[in-house]
N, C-alpha and C. Protein backbone atom coordinates (compact mmCIF):
# COMPACT_ATOMS: atom_id res chain seq x y z
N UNK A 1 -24.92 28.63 -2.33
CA UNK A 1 -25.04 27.19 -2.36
C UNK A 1 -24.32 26.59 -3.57
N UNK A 2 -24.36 27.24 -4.99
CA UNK A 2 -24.06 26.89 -5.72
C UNK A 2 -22.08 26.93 -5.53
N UNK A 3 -21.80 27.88 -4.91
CA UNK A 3 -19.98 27.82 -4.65
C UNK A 3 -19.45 26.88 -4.32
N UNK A 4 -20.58 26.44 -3.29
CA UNK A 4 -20.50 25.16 -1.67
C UNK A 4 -20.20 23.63 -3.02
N UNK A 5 -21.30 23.81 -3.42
CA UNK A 5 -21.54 22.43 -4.37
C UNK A 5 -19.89 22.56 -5.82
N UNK A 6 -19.72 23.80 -6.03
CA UNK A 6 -18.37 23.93 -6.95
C UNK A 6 -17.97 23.53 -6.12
N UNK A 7 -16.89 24.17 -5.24
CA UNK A 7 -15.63 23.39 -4.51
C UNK A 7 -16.25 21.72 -3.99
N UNK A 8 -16.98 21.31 -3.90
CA UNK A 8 -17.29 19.97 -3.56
C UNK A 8 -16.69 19.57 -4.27
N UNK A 9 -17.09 19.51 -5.71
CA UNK A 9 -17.15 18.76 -6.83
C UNK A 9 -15.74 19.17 -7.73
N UNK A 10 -14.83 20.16 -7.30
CA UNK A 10 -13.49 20.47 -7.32
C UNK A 10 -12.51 19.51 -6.52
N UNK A 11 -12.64 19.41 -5.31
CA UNK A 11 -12.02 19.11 -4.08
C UNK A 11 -12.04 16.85 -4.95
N UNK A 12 -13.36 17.06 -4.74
CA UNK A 12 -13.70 15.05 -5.26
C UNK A 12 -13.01 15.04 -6.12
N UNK A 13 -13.32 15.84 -7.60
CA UNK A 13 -12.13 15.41 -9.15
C UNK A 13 -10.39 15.63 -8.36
N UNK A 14 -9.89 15.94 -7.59
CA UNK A 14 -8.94 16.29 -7.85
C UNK A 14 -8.41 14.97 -6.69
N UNK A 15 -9.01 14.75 -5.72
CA UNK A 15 -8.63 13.71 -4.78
C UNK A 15 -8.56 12.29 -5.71
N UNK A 16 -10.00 11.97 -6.72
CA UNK A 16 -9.48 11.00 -7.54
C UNK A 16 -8.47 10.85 -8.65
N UNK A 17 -8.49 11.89 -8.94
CA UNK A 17 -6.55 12.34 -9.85
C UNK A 17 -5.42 12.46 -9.44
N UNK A 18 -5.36 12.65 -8.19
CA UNK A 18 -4.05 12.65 -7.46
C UNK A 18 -3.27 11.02 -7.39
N UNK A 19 -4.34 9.88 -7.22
CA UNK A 19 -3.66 8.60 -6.88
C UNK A 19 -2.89 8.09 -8.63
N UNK A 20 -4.09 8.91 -9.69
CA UNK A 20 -3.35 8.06 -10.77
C UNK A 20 -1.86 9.45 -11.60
N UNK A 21 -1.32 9.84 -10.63
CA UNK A 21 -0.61 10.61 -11.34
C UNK A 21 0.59 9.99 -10.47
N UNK A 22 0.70 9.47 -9.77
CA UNK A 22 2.08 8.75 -9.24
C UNK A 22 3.11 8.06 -9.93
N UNK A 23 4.06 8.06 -10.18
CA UNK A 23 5.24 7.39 -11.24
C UNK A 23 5.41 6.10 -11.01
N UNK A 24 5.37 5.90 -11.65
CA UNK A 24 6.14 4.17 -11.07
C UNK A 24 6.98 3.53 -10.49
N UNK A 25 7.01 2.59 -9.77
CA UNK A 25 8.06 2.53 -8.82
C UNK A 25 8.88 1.73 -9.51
N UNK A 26 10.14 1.50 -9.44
CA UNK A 26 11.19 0.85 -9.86
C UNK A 26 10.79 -0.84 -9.00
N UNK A 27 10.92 -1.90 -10.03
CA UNK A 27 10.64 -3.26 -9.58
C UNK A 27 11.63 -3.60 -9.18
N UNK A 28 11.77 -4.62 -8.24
CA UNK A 28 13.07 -5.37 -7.79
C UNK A 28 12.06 -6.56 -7.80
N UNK A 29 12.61 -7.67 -8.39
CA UNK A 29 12.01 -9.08 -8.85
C UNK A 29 12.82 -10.03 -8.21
N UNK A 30 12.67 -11.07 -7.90
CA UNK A 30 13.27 -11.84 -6.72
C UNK A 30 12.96 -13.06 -7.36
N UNK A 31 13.37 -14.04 -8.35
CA UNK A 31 13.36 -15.68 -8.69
C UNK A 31 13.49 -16.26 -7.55
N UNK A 32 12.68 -17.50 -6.27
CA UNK A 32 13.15 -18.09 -5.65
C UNK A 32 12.57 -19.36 -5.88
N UNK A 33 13.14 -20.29 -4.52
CA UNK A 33 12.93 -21.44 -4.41
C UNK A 33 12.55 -21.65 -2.94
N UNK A 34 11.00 -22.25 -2.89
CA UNK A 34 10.92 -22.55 -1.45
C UNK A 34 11.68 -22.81 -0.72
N UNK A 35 12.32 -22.76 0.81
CA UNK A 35 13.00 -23.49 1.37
C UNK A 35 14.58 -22.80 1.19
N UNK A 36 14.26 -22.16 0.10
CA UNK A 36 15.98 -21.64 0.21
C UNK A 36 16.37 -20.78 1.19
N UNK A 37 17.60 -20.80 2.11
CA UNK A 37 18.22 -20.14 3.23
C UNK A 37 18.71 -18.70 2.24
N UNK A 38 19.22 -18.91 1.11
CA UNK A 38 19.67 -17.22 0.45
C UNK A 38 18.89 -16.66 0.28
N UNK A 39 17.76 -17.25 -0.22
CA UNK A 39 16.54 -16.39 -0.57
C UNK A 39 15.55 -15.69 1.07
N UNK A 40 15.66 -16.49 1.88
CA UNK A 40 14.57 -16.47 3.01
C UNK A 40 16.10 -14.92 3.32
N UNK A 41 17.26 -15.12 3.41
CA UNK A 41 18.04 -13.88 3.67
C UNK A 41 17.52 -12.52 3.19
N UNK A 42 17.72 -12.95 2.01
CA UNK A 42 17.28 -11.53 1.02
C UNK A 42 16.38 -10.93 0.93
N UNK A 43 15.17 -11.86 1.04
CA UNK A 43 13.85 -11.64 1.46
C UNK A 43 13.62 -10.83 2.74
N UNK A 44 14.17 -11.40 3.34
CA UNK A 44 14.25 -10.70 4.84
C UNK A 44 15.12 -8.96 5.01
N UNK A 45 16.19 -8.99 3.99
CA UNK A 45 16.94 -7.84 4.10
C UNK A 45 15.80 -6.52 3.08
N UNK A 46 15.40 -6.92 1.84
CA UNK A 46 14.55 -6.48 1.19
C UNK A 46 13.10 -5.72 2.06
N UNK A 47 12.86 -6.58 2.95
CA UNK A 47 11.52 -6.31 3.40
C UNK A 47 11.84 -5.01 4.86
N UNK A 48 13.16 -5.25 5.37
CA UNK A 48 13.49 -4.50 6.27
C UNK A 48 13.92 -3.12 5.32
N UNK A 49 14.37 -3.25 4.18
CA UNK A 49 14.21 -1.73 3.14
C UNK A 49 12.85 -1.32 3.06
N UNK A 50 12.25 -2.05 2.69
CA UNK A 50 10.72 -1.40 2.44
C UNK A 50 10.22 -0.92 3.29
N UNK A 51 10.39 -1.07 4.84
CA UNK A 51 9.67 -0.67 6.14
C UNK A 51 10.36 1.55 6.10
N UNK A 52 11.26 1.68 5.26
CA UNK A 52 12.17 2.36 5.66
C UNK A 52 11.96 3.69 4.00
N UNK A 53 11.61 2.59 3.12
CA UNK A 53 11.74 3.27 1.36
C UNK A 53 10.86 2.71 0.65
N UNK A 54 9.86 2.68 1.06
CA UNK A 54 8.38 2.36 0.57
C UNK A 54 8.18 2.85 -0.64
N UNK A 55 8.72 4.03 -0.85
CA UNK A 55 8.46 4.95 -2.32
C UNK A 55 9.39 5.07 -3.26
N UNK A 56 10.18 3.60 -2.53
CA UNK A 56 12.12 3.55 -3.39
C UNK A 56 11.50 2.93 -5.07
N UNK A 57 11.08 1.40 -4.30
CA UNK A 57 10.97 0.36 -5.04
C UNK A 57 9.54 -0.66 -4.73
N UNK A 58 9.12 -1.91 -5.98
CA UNK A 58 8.20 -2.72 -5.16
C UNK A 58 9.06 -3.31 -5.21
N UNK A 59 8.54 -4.64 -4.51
CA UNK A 59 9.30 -5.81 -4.39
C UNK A 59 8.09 -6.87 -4.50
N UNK A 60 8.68 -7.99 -5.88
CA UNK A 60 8.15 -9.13 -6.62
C UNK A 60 8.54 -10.21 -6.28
N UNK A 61 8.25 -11.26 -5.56
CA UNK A 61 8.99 -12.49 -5.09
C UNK A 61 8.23 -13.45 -6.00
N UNK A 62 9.04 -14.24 -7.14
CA UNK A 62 8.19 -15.07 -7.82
C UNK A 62 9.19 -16.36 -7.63
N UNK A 63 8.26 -17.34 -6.87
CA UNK A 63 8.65 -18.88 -7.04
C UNK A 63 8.41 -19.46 -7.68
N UNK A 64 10.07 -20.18 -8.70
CA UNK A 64 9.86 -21.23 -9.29
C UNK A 64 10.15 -22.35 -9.06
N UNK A 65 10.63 -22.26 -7.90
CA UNK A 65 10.49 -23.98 -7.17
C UNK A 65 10.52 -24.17 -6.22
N UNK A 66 10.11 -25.45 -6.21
CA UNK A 66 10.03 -25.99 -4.70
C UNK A 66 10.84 -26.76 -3.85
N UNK A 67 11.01 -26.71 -2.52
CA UNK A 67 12.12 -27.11 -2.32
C UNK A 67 12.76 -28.68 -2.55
N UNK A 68 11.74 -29.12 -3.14
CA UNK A 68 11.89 -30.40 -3.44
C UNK A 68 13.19 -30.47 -5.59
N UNK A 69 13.37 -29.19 -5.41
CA UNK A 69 13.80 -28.68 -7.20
C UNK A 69 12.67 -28.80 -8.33
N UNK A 70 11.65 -29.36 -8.10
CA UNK A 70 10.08 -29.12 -8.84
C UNK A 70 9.50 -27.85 -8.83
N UNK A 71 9.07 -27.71 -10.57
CA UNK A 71 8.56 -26.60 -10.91
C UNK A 71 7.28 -26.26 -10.08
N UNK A 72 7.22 -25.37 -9.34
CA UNK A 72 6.09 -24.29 -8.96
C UNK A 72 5.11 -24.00 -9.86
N UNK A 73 5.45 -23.62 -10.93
CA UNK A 73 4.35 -22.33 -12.26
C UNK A 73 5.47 -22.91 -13.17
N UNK A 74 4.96 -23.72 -14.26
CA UNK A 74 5.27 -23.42 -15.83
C UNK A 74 5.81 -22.11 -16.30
N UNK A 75 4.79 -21.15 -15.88
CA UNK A 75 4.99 -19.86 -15.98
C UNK A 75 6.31 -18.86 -15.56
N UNK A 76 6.24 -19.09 -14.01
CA UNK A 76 6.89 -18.85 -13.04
C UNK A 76 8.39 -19.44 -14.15
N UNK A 77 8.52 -20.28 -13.84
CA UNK A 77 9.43 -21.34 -14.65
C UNK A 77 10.38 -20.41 -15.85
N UNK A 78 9.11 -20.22 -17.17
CA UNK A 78 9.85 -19.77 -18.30
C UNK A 78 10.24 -18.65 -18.13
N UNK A 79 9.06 -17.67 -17.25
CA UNK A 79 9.99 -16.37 -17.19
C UNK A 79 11.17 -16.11 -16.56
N UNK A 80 11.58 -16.97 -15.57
CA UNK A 80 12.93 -17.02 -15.13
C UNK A 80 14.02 -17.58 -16.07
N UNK A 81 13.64 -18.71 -17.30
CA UNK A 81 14.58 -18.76 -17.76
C UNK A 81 15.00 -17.67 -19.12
N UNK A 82 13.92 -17.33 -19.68
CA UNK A 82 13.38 -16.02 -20.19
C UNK A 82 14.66 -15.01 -19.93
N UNK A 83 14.62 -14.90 -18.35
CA UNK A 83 14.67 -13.35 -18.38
C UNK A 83 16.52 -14.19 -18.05
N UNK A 84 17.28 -14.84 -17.65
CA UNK A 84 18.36 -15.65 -17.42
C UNK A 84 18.91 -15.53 -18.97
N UNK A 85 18.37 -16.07 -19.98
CA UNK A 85 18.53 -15.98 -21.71
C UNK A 85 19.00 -14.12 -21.72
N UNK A 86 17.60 -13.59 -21.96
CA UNK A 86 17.96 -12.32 -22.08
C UNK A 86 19.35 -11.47 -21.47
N UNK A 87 19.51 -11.88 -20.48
CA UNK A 87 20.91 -11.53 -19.48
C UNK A 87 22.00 -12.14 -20.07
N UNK A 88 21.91 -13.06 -21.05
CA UNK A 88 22.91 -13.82 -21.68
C UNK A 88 23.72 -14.68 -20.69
N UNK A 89 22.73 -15.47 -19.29
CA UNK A 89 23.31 -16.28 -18.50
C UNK A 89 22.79 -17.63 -18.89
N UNK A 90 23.21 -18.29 -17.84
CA UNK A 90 23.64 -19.68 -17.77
C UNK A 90 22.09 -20.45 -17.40
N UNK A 91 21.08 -20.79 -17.86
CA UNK A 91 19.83 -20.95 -17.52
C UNK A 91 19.21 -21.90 -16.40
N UNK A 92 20.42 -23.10 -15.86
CA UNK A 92 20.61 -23.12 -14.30
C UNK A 92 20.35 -22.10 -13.61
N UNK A 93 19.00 -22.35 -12.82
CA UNK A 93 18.53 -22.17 -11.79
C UNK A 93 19.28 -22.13 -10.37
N UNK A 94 19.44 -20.78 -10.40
CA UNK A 94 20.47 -20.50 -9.28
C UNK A 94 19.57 -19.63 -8.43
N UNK A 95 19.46 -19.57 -7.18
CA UNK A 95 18.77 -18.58 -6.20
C UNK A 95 19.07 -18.16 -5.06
N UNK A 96 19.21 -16.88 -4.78
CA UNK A 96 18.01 -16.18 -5.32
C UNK A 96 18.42 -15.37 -6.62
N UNK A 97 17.79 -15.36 -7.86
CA UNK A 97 17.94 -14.40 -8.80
C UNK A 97 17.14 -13.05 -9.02
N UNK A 98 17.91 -12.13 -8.99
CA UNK A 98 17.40 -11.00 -8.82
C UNK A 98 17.43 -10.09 -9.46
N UNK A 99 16.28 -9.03 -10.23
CA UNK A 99 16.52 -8.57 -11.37
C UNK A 99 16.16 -6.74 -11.12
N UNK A 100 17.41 -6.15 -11.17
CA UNK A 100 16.21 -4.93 -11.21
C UNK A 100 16.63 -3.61 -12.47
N UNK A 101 15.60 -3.44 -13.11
CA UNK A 101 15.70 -2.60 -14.61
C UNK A 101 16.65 -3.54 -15.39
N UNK A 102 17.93 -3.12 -15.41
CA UNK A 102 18.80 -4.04 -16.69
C UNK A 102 20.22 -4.76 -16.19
N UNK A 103 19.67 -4.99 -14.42
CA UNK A 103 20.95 -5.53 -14.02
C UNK A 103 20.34 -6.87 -13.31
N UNK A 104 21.27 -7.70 -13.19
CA UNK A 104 20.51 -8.82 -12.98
C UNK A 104 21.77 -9.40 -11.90
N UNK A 105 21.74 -10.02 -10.28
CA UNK A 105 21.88 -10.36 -9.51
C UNK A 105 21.95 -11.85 -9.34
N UNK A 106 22.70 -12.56 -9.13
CA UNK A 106 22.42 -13.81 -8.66
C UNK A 106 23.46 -14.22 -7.15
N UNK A 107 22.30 -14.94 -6.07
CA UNK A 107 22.78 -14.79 -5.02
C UNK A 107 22.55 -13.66 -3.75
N UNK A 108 22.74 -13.94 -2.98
CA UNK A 108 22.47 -12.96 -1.57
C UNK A 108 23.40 -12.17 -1.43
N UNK A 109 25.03 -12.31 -1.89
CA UNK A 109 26.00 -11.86 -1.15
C UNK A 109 26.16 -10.57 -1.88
N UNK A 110 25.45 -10.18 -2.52
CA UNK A 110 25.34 -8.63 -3.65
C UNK A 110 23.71 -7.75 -3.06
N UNK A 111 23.21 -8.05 -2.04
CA UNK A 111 21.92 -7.33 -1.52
C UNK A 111 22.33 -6.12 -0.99
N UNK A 112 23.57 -5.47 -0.46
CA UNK A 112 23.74 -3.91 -0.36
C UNK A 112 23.65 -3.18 -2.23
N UNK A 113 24.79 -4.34 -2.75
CA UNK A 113 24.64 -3.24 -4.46
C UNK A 113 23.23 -3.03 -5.29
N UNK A 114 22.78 -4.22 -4.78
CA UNK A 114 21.27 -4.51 -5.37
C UNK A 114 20.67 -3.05 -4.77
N UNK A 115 20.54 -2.93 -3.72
CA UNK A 115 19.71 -1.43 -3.31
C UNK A 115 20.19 -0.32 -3.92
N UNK A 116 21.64 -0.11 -4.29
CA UNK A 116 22.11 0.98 -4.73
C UNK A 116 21.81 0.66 -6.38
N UNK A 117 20.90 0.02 -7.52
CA UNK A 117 20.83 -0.25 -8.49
C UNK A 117 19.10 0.48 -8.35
N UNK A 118 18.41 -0.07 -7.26
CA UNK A 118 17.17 0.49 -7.20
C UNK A 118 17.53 2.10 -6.96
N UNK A 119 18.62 2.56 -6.26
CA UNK A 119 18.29 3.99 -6.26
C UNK A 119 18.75 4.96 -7.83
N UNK A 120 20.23 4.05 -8.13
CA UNK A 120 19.70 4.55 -9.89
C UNK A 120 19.11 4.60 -10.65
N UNK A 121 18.28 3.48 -10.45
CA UNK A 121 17.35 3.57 -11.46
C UNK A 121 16.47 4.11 -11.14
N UNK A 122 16.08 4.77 -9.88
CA UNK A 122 14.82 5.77 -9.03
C UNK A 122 15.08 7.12 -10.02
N UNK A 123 16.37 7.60 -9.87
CA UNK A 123 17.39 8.46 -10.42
C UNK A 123 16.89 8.62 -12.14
N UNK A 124 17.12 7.50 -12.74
CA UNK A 124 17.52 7.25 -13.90
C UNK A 124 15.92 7.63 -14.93
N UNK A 125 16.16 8.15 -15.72
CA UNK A 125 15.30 8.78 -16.72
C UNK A 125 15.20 7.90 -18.28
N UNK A 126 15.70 6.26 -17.91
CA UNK A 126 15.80 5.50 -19.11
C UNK A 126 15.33 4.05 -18.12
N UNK A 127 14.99 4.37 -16.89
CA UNK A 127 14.86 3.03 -16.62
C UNK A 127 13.46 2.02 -17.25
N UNK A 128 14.14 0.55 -17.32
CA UNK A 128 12.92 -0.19 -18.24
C UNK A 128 12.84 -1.58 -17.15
N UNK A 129 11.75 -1.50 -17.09
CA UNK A 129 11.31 -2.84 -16.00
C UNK A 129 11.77 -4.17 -17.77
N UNK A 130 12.75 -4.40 -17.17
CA UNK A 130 12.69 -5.68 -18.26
C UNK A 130 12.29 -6.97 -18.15
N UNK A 131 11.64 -7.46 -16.66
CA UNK A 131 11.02 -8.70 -16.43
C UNK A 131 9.76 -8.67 -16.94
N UNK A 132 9.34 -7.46 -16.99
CA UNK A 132 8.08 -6.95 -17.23
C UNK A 132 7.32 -6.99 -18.79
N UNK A 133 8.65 -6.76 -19.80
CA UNK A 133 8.93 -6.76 -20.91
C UNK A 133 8.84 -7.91 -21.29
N UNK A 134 9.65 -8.66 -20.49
CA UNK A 134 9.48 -10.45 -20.99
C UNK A 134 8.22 -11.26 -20.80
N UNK A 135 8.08 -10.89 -20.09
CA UNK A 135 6.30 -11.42 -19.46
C UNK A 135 5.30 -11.21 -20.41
N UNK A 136 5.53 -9.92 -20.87
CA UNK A 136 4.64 -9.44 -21.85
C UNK A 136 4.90 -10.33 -23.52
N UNK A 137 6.09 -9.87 -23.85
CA UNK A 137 6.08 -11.14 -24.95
C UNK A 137 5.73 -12.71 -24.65
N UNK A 138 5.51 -13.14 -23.21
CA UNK A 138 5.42 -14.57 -23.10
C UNK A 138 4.18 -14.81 -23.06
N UNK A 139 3.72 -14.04 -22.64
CA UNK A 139 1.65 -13.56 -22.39
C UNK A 139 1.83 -14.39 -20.86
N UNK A 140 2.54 -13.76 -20.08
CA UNK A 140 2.73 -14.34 -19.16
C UNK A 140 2.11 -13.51 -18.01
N UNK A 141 0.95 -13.37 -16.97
CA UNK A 141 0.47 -12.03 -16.19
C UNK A 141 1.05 -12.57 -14.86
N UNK A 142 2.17 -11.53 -14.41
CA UNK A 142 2.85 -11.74 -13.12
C UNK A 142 2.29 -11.29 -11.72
N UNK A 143 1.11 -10.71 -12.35
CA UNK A 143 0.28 -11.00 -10.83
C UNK A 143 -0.30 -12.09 -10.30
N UNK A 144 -0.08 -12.76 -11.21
CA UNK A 144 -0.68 -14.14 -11.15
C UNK A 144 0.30 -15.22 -10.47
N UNK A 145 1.53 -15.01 -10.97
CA UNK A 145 2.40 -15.96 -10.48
C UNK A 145 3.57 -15.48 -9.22
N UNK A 146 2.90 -13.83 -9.11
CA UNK A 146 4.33 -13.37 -7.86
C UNK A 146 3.97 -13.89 -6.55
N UNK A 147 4.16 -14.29 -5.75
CA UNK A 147 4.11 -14.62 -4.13
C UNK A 147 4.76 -13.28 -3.53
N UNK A 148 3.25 -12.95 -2.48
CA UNK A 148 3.49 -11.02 -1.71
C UNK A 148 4.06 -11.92 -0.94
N UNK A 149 4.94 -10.84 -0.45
CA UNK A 149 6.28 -10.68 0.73
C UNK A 149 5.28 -10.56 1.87
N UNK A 150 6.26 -11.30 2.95
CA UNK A 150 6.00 -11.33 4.69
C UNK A 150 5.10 -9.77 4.91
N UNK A 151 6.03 -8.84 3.45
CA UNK A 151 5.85 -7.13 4.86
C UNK A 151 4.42 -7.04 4.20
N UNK A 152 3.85 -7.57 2.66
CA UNK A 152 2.73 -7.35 1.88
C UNK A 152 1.96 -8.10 2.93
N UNK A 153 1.85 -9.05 3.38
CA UNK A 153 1.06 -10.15 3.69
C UNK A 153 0.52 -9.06 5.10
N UNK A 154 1.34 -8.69 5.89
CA UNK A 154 1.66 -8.30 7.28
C UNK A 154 0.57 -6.72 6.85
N UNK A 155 0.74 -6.17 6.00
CA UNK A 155 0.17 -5.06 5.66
C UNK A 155 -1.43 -5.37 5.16
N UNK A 156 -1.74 -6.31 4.41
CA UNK A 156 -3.11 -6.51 3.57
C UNK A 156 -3.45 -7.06 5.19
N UNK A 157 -2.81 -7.56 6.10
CA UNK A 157 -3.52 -7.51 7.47
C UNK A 157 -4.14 -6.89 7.96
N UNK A 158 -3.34 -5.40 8.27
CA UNK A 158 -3.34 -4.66 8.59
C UNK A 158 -4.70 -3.43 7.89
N UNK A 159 -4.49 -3.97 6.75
CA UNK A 159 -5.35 -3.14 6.06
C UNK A 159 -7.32 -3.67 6.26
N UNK A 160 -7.24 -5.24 6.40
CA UNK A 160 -8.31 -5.91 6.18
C UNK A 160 -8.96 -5.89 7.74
N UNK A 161 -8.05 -5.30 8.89
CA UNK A 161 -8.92 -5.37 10.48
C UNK A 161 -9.29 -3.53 10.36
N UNK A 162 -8.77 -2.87 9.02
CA UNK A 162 -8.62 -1.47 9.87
C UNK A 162 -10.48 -1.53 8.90
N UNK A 163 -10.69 -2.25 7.72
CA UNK A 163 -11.72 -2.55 7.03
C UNK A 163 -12.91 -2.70 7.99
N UNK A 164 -12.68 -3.72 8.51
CA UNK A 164 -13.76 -4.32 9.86
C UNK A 164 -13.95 -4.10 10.27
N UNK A 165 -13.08 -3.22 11.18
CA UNK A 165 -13.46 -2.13 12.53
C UNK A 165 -14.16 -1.08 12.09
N UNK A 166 -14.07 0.06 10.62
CA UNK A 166 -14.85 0.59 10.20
C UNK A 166 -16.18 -0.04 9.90
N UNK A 167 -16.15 -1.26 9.10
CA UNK A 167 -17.56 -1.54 8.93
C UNK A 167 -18.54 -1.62 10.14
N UNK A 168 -17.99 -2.39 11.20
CA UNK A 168 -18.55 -2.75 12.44
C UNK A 168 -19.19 -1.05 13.62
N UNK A 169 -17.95 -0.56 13.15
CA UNK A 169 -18.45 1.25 13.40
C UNK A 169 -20.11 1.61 12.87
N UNK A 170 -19.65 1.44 11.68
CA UNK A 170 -20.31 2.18 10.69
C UNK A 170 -22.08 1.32 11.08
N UNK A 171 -21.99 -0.12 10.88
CA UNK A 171 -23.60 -0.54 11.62
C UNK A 171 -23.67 0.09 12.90
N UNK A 172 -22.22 0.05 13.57
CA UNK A 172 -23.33 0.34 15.34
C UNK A 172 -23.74 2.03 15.39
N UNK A 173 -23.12 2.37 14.61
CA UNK A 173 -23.62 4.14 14.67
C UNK A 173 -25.12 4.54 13.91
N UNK A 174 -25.07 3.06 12.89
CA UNK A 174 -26.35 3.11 12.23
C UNK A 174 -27.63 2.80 12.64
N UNK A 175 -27.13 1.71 13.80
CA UNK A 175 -28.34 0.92 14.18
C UNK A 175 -28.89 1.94 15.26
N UNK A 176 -28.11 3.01 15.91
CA UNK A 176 -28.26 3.59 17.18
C UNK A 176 -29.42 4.77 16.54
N UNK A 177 -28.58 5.05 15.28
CA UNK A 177 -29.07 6.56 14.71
C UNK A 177 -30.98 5.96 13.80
N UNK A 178 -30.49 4.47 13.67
CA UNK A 178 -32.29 3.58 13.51
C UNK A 178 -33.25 4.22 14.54
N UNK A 179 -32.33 3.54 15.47
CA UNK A 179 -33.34 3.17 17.41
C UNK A 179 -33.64 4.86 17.16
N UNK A 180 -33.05 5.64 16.90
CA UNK A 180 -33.42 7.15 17.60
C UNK A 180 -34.69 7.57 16.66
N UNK A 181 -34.24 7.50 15.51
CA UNK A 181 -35.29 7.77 14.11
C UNK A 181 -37.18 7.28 14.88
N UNK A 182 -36.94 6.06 15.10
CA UNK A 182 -38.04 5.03 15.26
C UNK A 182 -38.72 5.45 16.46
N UNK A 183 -37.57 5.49 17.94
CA UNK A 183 -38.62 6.42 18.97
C UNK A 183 -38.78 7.33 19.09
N UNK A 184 -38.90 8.40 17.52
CA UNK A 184 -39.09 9.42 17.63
C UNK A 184 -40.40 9.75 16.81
N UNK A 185 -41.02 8.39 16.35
CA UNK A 185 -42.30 8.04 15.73
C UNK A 185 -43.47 8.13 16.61
């Protein structure tokens, strides 16, 4: 009994250590603007990678405006011009801007090289999330201000009926395994 209860308690530590030993994925960060046709492109080409290289890259879509040219997030806002400064560009708001490790994208018509930047830096043994870097000196928390992608949205779906259907399992197997308990009183 006592073996039975070791490997239990082997098998559990090692299933909860396995999720935090995963590397990090290389960010691809996406500056947009509601309403934009380059961005709704890229967005769209991006999300058809992820269906395919899930374990390439994430993908960060942070809006700083709206399609009206009004700021979205203050936040949203500085770290785009932030991370535009740091790149030593032009701080016009151009979109879609796209950042991944230490190369920085502006525009749709560069979304094949953009993927081949995520696989170097998959590659690469110096890569540095530098939006990430900036955020951090700005005290800026980008979970706060990223907007999840169509495929995120489409997935936390996916994830939140597969939730329900278990829970809904889980009472009717309970209530049955009640009824049996009770007429067996």
């Amino acid at each position: 009994m006592k073996k039975i209860i070791g490997v239990f308690i082997a098998l559990f530590s090692i299933l909860i250590f396995i999720p935090s030993v995963k590397a990090e994925k290389v960010k691809l960060y996406m500056f947009s603007k509601v309403g934009c046709p380059n961005c709704e492109t890229a967005e769209n080409y991006f999300n058809n990678l992820l269906k395919n290289n899930k374990d390439d890259f994430e993908y960060i879509i942070i809006e700083a405006y709206d399609e009206y040219g009004d700021v979205v997030s203050e936040d949203a806002k500085n770290l785009m011009t932030a991370t535009l400064e740091e790149f030593e560009e032009d701080t016009t708001p151009y979109f879609p801007t796209i950042v991944v490790g230490d190369t920085l994208h502006i525009g749709a018509g560069s979304l094949p090289d953009v993927y081949e930047k995520i696989k170097e830096a998959k590659e690469s043994k110096t890569y540095e999330d530098k939006v990430a870097s900036i955020a951090k000196k700005l005290d800026i928390n980008i979970d706060k201000i990223k907007r999840i992608s169509t495929e995120e949205k489409e997935e936390k779906e996916k994830n939140t009926d597969a939730i329900i259907l278990i829970v809904i399992f889980v009472v009717v197997i309970g209530s049955f395994g009640g009824l049996i308990l009770l007429g067996r009183k």
